[in-house]
Protein backbone atom coordinates (compact mmCIF):
# COMPACT_ATOMS: atom_id res chain seq x y z
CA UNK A 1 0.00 0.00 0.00
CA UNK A 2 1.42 3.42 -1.24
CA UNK A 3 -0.21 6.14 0.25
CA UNK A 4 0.25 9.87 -1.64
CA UNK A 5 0.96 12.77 0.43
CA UNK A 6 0.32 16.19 -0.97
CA UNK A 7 2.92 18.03 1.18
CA UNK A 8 2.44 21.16 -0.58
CA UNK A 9 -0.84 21.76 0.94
CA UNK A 10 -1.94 23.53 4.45
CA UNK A 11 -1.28 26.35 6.52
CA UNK A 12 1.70 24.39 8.21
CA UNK A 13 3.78 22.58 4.92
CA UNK A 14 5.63 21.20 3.93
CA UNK A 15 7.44 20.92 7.77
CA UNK A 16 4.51 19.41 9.39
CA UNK A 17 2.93 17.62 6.61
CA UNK A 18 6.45 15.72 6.36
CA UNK A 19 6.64 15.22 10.16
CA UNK A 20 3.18 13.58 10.30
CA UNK A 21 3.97 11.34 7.58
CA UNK A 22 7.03 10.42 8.34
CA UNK A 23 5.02 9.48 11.93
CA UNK A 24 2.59 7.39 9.99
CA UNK A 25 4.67 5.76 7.87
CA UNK A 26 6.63 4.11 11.47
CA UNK A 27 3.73 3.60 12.96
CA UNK A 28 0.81 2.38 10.67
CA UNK A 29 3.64 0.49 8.76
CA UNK A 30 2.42 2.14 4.84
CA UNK A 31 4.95 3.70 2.45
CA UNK A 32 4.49 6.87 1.99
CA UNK A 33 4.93 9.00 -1.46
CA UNK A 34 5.44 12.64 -0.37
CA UNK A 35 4.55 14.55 -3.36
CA UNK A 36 5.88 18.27 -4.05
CA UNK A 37 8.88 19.97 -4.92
CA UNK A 38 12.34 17.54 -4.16
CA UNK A 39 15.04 20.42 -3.75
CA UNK A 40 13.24 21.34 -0.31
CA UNK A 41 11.46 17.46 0.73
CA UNK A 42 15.47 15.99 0.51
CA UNK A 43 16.12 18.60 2.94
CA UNK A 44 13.05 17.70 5.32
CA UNK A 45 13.15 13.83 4.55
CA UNK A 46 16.76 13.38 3.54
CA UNK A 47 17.82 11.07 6.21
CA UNK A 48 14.65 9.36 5.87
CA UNK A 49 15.15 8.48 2.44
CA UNK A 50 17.91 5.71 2.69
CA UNK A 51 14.91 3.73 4.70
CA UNK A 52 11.93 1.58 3.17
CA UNK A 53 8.83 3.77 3.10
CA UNK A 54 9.47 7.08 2.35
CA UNK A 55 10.01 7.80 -1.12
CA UNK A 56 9.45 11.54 -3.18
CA UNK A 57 7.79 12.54 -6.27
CA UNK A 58 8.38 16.11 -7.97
CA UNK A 59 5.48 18.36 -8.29
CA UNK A 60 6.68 21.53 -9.36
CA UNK A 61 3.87 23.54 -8.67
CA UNK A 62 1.59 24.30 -5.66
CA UNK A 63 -2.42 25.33 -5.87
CA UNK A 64 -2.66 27.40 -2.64
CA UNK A 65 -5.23 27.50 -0.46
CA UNK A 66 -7.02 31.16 -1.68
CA UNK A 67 -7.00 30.26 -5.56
CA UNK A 68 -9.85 29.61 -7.71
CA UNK A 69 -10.15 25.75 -7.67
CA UNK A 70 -10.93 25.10 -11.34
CA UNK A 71 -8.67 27.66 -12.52
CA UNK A 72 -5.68 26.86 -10.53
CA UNK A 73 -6.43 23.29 -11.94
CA UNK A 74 -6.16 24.23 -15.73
CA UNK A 75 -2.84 26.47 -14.97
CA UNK A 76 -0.92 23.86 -12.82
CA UNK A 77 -1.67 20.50 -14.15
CA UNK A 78 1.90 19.91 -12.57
CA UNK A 79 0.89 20.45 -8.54
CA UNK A 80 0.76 18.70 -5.85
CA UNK A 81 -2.80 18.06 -5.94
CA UNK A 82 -3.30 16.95 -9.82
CA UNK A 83 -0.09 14.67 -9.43
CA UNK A 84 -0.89 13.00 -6.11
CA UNK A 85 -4.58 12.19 -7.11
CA UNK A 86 -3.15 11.21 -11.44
CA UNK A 87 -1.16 8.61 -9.17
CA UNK A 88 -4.33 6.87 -7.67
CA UNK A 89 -5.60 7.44 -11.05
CA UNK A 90 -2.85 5.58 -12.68
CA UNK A 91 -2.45 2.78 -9.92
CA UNK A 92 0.99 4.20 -8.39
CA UNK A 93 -0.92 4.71 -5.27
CA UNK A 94 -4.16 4.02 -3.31
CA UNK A 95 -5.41 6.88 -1.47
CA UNK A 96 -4.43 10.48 -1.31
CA UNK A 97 -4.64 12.89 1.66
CA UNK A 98 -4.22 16.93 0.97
CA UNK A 99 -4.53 19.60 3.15
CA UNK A 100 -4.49 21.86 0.59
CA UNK A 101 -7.14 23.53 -1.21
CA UNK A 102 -10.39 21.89 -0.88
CA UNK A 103 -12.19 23.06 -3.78
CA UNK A 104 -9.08 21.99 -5.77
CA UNK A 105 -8.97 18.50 -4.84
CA UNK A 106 -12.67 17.69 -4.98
CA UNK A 107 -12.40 19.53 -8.93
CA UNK A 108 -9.30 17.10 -9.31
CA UNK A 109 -10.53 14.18 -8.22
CA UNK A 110 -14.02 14.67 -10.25
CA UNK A 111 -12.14 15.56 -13.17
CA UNK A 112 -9.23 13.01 -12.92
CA UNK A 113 -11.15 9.76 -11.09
CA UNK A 114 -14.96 10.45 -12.33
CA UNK A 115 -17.54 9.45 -10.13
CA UNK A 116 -18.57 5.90 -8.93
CA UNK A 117 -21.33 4.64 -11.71
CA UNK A 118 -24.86 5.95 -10.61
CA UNK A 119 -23.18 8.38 -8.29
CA UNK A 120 -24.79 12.06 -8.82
CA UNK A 121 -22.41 13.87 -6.67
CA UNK A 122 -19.89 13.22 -4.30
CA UNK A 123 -20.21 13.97 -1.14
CA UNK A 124 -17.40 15.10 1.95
CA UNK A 125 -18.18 12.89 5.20
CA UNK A 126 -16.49 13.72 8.45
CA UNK A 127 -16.72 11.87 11.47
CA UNK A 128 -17.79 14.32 14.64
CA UNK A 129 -16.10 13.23 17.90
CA UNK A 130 -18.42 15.34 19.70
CA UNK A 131 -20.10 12.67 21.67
CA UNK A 132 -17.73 10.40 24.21
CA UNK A 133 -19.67 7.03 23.12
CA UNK A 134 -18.60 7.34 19.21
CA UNK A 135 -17.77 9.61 15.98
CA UNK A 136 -20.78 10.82 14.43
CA UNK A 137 -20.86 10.82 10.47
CA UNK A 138 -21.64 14.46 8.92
CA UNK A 139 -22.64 14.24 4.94
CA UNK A 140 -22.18 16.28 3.36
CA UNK A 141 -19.51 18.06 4.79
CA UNK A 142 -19.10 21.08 2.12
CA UNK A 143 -18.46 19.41 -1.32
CA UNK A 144 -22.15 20.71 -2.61
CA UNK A 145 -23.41 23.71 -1.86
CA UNK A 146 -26.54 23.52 -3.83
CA UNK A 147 -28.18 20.18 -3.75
CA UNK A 148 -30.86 18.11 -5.16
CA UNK A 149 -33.01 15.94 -3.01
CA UNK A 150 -32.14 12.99 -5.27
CA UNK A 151 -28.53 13.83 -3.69
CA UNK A 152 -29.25 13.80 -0.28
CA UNK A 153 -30.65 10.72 -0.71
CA UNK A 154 -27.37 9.50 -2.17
CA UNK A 155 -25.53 11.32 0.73
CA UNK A 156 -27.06 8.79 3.17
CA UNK A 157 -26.36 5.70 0.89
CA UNK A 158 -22.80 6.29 1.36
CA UNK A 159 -23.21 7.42 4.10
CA UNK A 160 -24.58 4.27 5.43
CA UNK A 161 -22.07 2.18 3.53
CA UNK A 162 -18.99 3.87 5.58
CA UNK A 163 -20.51 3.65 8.48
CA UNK A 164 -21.48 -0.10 8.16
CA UNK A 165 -17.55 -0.71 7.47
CA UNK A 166 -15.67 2.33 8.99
CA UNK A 167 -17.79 2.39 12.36
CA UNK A 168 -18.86 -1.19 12.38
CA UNK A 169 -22.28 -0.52 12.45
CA UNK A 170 -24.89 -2.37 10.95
CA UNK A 171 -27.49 -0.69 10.34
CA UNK A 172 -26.83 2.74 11.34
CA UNK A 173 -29.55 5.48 12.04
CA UNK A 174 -29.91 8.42 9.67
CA UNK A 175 -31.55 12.03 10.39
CA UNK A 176 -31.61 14.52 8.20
CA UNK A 177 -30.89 17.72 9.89
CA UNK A 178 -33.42 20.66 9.75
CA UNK A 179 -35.02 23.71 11.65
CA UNK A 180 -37.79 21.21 13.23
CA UNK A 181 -38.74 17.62 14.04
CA UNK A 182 -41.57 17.46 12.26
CA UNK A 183 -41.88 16.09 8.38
CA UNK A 184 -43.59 19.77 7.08
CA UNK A 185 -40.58 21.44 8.80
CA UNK A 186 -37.29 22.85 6.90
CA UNK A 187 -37.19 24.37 3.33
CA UNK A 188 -38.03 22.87 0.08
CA UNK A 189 -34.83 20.94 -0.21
CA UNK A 190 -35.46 19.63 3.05
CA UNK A 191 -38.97 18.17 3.31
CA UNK A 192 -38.93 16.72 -0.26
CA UNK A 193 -35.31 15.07 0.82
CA UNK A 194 -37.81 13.59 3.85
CA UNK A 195 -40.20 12.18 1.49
CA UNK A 196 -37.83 10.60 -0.75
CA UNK A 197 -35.64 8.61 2.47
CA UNK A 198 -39.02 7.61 3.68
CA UNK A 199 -39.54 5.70 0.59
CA UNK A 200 -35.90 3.69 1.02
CA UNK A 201 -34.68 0.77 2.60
CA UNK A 202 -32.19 2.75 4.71
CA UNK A 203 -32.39 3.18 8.53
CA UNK A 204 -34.39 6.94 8.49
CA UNK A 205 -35.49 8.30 11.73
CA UNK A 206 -36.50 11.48 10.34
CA UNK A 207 -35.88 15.22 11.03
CA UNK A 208 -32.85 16.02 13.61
CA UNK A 209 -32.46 19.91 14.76
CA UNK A 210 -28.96 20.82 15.96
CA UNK A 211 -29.14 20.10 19.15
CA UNK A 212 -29.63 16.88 18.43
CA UNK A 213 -26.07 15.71 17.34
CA UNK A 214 -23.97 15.93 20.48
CA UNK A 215 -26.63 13.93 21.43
CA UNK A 216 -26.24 11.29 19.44
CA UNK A 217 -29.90 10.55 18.44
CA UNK A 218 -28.55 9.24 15.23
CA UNK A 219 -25.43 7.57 13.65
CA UNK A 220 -25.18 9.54 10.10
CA UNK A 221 -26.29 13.41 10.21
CA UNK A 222 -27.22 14.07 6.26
CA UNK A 223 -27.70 17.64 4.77
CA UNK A 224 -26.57 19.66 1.73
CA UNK A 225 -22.86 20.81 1.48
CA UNK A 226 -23.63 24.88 2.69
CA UNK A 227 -25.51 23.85 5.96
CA UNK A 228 -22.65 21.02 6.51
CA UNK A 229 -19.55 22.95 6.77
CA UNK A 230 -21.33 25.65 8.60
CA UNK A 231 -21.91 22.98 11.11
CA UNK A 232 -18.15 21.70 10.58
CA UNK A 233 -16.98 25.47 11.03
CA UNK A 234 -19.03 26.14 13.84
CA UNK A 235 -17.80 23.38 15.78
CA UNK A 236 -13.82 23.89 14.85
CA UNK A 237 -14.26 27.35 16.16
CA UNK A 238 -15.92 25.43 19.63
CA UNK A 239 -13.41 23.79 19.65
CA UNK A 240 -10.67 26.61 19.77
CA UNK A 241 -12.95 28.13 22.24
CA UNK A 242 -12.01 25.02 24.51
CA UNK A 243 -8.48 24.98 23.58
CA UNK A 244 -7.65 28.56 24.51
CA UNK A 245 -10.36 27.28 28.28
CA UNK A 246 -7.72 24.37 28.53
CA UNK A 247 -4.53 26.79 28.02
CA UNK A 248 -5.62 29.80 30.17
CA UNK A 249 -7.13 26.74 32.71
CA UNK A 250 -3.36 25.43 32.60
CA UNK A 251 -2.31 29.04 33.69
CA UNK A 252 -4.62 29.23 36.84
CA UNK A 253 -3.70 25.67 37.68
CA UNK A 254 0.08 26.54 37.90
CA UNK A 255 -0.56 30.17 39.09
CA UNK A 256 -2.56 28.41 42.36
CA UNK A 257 -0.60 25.29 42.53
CA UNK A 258 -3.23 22.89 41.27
CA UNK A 259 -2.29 19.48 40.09
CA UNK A 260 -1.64 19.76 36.00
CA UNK A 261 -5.87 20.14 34.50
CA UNK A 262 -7.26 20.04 37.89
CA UNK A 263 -9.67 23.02 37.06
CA UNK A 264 -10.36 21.69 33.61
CA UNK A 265 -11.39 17.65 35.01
CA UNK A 266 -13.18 19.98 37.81
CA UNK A 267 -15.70 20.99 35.19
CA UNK A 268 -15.76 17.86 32.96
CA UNK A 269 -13.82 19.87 30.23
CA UNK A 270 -10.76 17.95 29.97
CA UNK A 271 -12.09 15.04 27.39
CA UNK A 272 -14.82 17.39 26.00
CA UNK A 273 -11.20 19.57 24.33
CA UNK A 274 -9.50 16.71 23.36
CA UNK A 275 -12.17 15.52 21.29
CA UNK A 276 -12.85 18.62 20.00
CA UNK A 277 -9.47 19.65 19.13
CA UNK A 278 -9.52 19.05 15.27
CA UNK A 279 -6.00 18.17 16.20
CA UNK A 280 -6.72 14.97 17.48
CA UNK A 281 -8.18 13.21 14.30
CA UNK A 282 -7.81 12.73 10.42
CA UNK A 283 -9.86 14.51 8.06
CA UNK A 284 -12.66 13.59 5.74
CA UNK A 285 -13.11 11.23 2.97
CA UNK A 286 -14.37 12.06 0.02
CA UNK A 287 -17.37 9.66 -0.85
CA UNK A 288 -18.82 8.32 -4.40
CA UNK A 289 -15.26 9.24 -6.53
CA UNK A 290 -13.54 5.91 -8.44
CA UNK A 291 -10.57 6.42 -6.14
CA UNK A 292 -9.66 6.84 -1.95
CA UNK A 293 -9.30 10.51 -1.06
CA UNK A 294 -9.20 12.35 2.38
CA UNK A 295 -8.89 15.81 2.59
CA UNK A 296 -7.33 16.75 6.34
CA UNK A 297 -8.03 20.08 8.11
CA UNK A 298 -6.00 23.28 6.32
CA UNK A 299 -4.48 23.75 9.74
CA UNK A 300 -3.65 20.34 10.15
CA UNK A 301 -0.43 19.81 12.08
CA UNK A 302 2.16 16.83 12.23
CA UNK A 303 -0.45 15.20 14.57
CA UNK A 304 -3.56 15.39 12.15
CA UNK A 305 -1.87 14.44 8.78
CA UNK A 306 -0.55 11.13 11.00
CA UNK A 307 -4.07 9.99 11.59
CA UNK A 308 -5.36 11.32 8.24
CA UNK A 309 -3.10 8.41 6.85
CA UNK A 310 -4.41 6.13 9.21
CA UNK A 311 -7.98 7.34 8.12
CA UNK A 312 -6.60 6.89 4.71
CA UNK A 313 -4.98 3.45 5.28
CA UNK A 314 -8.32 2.51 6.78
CA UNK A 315 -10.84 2.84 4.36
CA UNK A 316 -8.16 1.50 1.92
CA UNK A 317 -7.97 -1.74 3.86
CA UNK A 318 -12.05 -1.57 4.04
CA UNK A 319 -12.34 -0.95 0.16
CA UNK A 320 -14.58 1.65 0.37
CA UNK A 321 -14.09 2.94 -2.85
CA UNK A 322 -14.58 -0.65 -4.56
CA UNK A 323 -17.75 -1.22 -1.88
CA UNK A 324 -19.49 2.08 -3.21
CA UNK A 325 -18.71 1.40 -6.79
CA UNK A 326 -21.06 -2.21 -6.63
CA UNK A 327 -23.47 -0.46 -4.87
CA UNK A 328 -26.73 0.16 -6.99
CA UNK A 329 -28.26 3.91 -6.62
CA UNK A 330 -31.29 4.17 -8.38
């Protein structure tokens, strides 16, 4: 297994993209292709080179994270992105993770890897470890901003499908999220998105509000791409909330001679940041393309791209990408 690196992309590359893969690659046991320019990843790899593993491929270009996804595209067929996903394209490796632009990769991989037969549109799902029990799946997390019913529909078929494999669960429950419980509540999209789901064989409970999902009342939380990463957004910036609670908690602790998070474990805070701390886990994998793509948080440190692999290494192992392409969706 050859997993492709695009260590061009994110707030913190190439030095923490490389340090997280280099991470992965020792623990999770995958080689790793770390794709961008050589001169400066023989300088950040070098004397991890002469090992089994770690291996570099030249992209001479870099699609950064404030360009115009489908233009950037066209003018740098030779970046990180376009080369790392052309090599699950071409075989040379299966699965790519990017921090990098998100617009760009999703246009990549739609343009490069085409979508799974019967597949309408892709769809972004990211697991929310908001709840201490288990991850919550969000679809879609911001790869379609305007959506179809028909798509939402499709959002909770693959939705269902990593969740069966990823989570282990068998039959796992679905809500679509909206402004009310009830089936005449939400906007057009919404309610005829209800009526459709009612009519399939999936595990619907209905309508969710947003209160509902750190309470886990389902297992898959489905919804168009716009109101998804809103969500996503809203909780990352939660989550730095509790981050800068846990440092300024640290402060008091040492200022009054507390034991370490004493103050934080007083309150119930200290797992509540840990799991919120984008930090902690992967990224999100890009559902319903022929090919195994996660896309990891733009600020995604050394810690983040190490578990993105292991996301990536995952759903490899799972064939998730073979799994959705037998699927029917009709």
């Amino acid at each position: 297994m050859i997993i492709a690196i695009d260590a061009a992309g994110g707030e913190y590359a190439p030095h923490e993209i490389v340090k997280g893969a280099i991470k992965a690659a020792q623990e999770y046991k995958v080689d790793i292709a770390l794709v961008g320019k050589k001169s400066i990843l023989h300088v950040l790899a070098g004397r991890y080179l002469n090992k089994p593993g770690i291996t570099i491929v030249e992209a001479s270009q870099t699609i950064e994270l404030g360009e115009s996804p489908l233009k950037a595209i066209r003018n740098k067929p030779d970046s990180s992105i376009v080369v790392g996903i052309n090599m699950v394209k071409n075989g040379a490796a299966s699965a790519f993770v990017s921090a990098g632009n998100s617009g760009a990769v999703v246009g990549t991989a739609l343009l490069n890897l085409g979508k799974a037969k019967g597949i309408q549109r892709p769809a972004l799902g990211s697991l929310l470890h908001i709840n201490a029990a288990a991850p919550i799946l969000l679809i879609d997390a911001g790869a379609n901003a305007d959506c179809r019913p028909s798509f939402l529909v499709q959002f909770a078929q693959l939705g269902t499908i990593y969740a069966r494999e990823i989570l282990g669960i068998s039959s796992p429950r679905i809500g679509l999220l909206s402004n009310g419980e009830e089936e005449t509540k939400g906007n057009r999209l919404t309610q005829e998105s209800h009526k459709l789901l009612k009519k399939t064989s999936l595990n619907f409970v209905g309508n969710i509000e947003g209160q509902d999902i750190p309470e886990r009342t389902v297992d898959i939380v489905v919804t168009d791409g716009f109101t998804g990463n809103i969500v996503i957004k809203t909780l990352e910036g939660l989550g730095d909330i509790l981050i800068n609670v846990r440092q300024v908690g640290q402060l008091i602790s040492r200022a009054y001679h507390l034991h370490g998070r004493a103050l934080l474990y007083d309150v119930g805070l200290g797992s509540l940041v840990k799991r919120m701390d984008y930090r902690e886990y992967g990224g999100s994998c890009l559902l319903g393309v022929n090919g195994n793509i996660i896309m990891a948080h733009g600020r995604s440190q050394a810690r983040a791209i190490k578990n993105a692999i292991g996301l990536a290494k995952q759903i490899v192992e799972r064939g998730i990408s073979q799994i959705i392409k037998e699927e029917s969706y009709e």
